[in-house]
Protein backbone atom coordinates (compact mmCIF):
# COMPACT_ATOMS: atom_id res chain seq x y z
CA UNK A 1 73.26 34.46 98.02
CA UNK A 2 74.32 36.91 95.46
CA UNK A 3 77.14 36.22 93.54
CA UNK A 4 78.94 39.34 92.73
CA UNK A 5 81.92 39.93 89.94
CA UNK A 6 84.88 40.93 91.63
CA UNK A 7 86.61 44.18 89.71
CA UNK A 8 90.20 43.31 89.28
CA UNK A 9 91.92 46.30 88.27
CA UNK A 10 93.56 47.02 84.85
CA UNK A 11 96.55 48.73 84.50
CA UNK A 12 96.40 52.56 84.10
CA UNK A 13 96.66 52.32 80.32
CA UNK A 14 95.18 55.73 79.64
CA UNK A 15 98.02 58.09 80.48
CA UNK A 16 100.53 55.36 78.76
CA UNK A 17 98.71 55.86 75.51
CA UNK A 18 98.48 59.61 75.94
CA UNK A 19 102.19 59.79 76.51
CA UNK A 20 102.58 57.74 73.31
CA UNK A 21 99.85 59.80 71.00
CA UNK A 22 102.14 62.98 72.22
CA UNK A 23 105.41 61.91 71.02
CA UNK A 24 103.65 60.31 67.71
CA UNK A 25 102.39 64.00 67.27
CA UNK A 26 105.76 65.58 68.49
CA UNK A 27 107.48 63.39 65.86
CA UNK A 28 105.22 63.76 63.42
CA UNK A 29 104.99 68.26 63.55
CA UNK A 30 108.80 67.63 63.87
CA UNK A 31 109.31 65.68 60.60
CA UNK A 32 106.71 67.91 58.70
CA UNK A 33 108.84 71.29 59.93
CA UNK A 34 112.17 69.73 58.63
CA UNK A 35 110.91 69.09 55.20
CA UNK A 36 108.04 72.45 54.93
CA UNK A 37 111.16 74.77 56.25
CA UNK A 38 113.24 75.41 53.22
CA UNK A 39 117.10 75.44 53.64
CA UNK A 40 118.79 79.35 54.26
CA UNK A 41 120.82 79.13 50.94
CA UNK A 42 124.59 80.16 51.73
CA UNK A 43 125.97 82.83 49.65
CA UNK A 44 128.89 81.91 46.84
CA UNK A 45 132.22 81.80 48.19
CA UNK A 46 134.42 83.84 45.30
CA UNK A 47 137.93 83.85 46.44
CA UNK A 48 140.23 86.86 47.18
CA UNK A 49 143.27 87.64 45.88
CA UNK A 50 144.86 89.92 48.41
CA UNK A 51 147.87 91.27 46.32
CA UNK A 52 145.60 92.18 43.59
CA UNK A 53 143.77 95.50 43.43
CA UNK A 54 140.41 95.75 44.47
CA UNK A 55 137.24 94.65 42.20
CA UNK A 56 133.72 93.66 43.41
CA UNK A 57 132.51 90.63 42.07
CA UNK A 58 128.83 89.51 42.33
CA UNK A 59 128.30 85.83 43.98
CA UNK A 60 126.24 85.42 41.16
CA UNK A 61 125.90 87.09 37.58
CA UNK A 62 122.03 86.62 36.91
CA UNK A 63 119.00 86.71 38.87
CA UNK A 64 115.65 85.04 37.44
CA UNK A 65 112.48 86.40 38.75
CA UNK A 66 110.70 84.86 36.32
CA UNK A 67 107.48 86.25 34.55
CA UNK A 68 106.78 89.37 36.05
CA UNK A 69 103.89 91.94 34.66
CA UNK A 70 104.89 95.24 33.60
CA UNK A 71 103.35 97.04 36.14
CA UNK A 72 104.63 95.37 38.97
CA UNK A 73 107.44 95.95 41.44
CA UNK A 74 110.07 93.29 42.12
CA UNK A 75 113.45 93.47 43.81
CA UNK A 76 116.71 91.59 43.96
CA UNK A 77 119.66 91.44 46.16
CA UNK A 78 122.84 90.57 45.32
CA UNK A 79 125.96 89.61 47.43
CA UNK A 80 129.21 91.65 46.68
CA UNK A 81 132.54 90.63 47.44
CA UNK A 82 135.84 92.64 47.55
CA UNK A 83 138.21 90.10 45.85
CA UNK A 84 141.22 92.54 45.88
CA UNK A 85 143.44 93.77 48.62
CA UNK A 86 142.39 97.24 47.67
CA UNK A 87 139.39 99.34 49.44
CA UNK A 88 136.65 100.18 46.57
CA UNK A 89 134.22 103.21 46.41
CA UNK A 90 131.28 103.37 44.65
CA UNK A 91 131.54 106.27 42.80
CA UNK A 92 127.88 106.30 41.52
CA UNK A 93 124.73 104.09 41.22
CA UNK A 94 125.84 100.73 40.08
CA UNK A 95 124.06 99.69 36.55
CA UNK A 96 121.96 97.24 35.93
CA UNK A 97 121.05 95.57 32.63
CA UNK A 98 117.20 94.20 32.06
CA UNK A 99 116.66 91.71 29.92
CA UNK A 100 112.97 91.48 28.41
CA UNK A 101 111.61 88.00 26.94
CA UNK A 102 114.24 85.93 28.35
């Protein structure tokens, strides 16, 4: 007589473990978005004074680029604000100042 081993079966471990490897890597791509993903900065709030006439003020009065090469082309954009209760017209091309070596 041959004595033969009985298979018990296991539990179905394999799709257990794949359900747990997928949220490790769904958890995982989740926390590296949320710190990779930089914040959308808000603009500067300036307050308004209604009864006063109208003036644009810049949310903020200087803008580093940092070291930039002569020859190359960089741009900035600034947020306006209307803190009077007055319309305003631009009359012209708004000036800018450069500052070299700063």
């Amino acid at each position: 007589m041959s004595r033969r081993r009985q298979q018990t079966s296991s539990p179905p471990r394999g799709r257990a473990m794949m359900m747990v490897g997928a949220l490790l890597t769904f958890a995982l791509a989740a926390g590296l978005i949320w710190l990779l993903v930089p914040l959308t900065p808000q603009p500067a709030r300036v307050p308004a004074d209604l009864s006063a006439p109208g003036r644009l003020v810049a949310a903020e009065s200087t803008v580093n680029l940092g070291h930039v090469p002569f020859d190359r082309l960089v741009e900035a954009r600034f947020t306006v604000a209307n803190t009077g209760g007055d319309v305003v017209r631009l009359v012209g091309a708004p000036k800018v100042q450069m500052l070299e070596g700063c």
